[in-house]
Protein backbone atom coordinates (compact mmCIF):
# COMPACT_ATOMS: atom_id res chain seq x y z
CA UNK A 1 6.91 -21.08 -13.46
CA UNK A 2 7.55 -17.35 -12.57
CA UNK A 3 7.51 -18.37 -9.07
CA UNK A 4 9.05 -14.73 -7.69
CA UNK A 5 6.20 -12.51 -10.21
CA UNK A 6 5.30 -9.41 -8.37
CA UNK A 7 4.15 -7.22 -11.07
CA UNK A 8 1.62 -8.97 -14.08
CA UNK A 9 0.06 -6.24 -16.80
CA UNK A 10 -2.21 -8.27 -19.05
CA UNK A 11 -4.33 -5.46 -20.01
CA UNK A 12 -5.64 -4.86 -23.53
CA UNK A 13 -5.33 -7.85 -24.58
CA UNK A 14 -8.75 -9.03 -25.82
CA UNK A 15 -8.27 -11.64 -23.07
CA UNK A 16 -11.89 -13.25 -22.51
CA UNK A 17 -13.63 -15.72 -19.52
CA UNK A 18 -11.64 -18.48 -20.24
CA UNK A 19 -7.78 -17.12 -19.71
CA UNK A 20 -9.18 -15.22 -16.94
CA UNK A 21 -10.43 -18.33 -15.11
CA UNK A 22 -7.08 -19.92 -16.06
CA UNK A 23 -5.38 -17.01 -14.62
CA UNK A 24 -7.32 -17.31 -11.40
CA UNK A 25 -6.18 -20.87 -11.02
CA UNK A 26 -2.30 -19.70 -11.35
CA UNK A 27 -1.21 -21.32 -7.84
CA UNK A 28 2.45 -20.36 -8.73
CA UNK A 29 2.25 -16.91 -8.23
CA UNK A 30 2.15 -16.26 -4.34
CA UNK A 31 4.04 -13.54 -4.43
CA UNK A 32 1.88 -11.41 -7.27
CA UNK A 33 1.44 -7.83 -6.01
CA UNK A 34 0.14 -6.19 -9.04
CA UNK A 35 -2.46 -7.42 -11.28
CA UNK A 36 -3.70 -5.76 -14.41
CA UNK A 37 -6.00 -6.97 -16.46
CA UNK A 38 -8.09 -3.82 -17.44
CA UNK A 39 -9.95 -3.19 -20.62
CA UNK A 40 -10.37 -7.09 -21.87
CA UNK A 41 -13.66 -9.04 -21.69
CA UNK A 42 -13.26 -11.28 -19.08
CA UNK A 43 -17.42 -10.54 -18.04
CA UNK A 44 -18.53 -12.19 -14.87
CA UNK A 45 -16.81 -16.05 -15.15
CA UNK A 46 -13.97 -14.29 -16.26
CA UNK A 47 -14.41 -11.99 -12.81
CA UNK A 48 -15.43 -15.17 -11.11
CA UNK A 49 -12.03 -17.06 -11.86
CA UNK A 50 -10.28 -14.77 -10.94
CA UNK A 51 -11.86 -14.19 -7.28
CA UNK A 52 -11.47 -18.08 -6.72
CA UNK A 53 -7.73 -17.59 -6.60
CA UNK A 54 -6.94 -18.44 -2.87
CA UNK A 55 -2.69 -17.60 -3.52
CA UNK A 56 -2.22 -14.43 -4.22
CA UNK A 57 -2.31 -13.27 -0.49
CA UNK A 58 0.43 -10.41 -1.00
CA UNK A 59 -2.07 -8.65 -4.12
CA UNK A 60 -2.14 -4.74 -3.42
CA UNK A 61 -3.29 -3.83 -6.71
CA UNK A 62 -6.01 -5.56 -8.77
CA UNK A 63 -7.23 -3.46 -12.23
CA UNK A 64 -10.51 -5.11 -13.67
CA UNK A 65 -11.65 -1.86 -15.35
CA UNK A 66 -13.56 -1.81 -18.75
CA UNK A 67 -14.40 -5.50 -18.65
CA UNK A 68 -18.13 -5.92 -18.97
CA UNK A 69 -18.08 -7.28 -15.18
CA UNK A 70 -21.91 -7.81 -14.10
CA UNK A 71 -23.48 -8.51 -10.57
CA UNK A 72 -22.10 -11.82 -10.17
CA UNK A 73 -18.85 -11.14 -11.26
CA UNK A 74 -18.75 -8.06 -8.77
CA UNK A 75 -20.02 -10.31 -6.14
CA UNK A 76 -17.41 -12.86 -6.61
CA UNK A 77 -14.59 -10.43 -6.29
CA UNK A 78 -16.60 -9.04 -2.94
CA UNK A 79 -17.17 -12.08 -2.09
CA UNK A 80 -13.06 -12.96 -2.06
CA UNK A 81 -11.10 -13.64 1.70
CA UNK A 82 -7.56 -14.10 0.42
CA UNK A 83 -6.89 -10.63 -0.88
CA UNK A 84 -6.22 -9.28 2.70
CA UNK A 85 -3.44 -6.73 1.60
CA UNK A 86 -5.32 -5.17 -1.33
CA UNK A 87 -4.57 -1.37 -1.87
CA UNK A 88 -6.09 -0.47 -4.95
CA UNK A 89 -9.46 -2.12 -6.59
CA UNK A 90 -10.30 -0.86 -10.07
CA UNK A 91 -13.58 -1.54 -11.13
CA UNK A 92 -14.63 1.71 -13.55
CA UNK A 93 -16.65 1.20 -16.21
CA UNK A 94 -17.97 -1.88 -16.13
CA UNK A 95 -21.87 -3.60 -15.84
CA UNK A 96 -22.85 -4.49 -12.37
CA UNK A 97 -24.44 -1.67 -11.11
CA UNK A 98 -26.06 -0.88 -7.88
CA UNK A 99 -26.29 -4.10 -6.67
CA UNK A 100 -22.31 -5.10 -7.42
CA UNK A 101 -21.32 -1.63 -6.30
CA UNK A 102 -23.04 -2.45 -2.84
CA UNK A 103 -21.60 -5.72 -2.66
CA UNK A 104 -17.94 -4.59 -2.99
CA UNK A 105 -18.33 -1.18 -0.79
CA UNK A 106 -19.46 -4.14 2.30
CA UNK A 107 -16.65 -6.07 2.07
CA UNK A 108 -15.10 -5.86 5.23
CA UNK A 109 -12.12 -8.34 4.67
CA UNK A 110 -9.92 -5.14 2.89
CA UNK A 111 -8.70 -3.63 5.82
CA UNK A 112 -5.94 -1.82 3.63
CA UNK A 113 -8.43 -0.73 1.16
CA UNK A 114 -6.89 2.76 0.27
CA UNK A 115 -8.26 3.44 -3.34
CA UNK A 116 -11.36 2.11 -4.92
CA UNK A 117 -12.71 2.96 -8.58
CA UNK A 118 -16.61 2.23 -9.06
CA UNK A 119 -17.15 5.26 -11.73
C-alpha cells in the first residue's frame, strides 16, 4: 500500500508508542523522503520503533520534535544505519538531555547531515 509515498505528515495527531512502532515497521514505504511526526507522544518506544525501520533508505527529512523522546529513544534514533541520506533531524523540545544530545551529535553514519534541531 502507498508503495511510491515520498512525503508522510503525521504530526499533531496525538499519535502515541504504539502507531509509532507500527509506523516503524511500514516495509512498504522505500521510497519515503519526508517524515513528520512532530508534536505527538510517541516517548522513547515510540522513538525506538521508529529507528528499527531498516527501509526507508531514501529519508532526508525526519521531524520528531515535541514528543517527550528520552535517552533511549534518542539513542535508538543515533543508534540507526539505514538513514544514510538524512538531511534534516528535528529533535527540539523533547526529554533526553545531555546524554541523548551526545549520542546523536556522534553519529557518524549521516554523512549528509545538513540541519539538526537539539534546542
Amino acid at each position: 500500500m502507498w508503495k511510491k509515498l515520498e512525503v508522510l505528515d503525521l504530526s499533531q495527531n496525538d499519535i502515541g508508542e504504539g502507531a509509532a512502532k507500527a509506523i516503524g515497521c511500514n516495509a512498504n514505504w522505500v521510497f519515503l523522503k519526508k517524515l513528520d511526526l512532530s508534536s505527538n507522544k510517541i516517548r522513547d518506544e515510540g522513538a525506538k520503533g521508529i529507528a528499527k525501520n531498516k527501509t526507508w533508505i531514501h529519508l532526508e527529512e525526519l521531524n520528531l520534535a515535541d514528543n517527550k523522546i528520552g535517552r533511549r529513544g534518542a539513542a535508538a534514533i543515533g543508534g540507526n544505519t539505514t538513514w544514510k541520506n538524512l538531511k534534516i533531524l528535528s529533535l527540539e523540545n523533547n526529554a533526553f538531555k545531555d546524554t541523548g544530545a551526545i549520542v546523536i551529535v556522534k553519529k557518524k553514519a549521516w554523512t549528509y547531515l545538513e540541519e539538526l534541531y537539539l534546542y
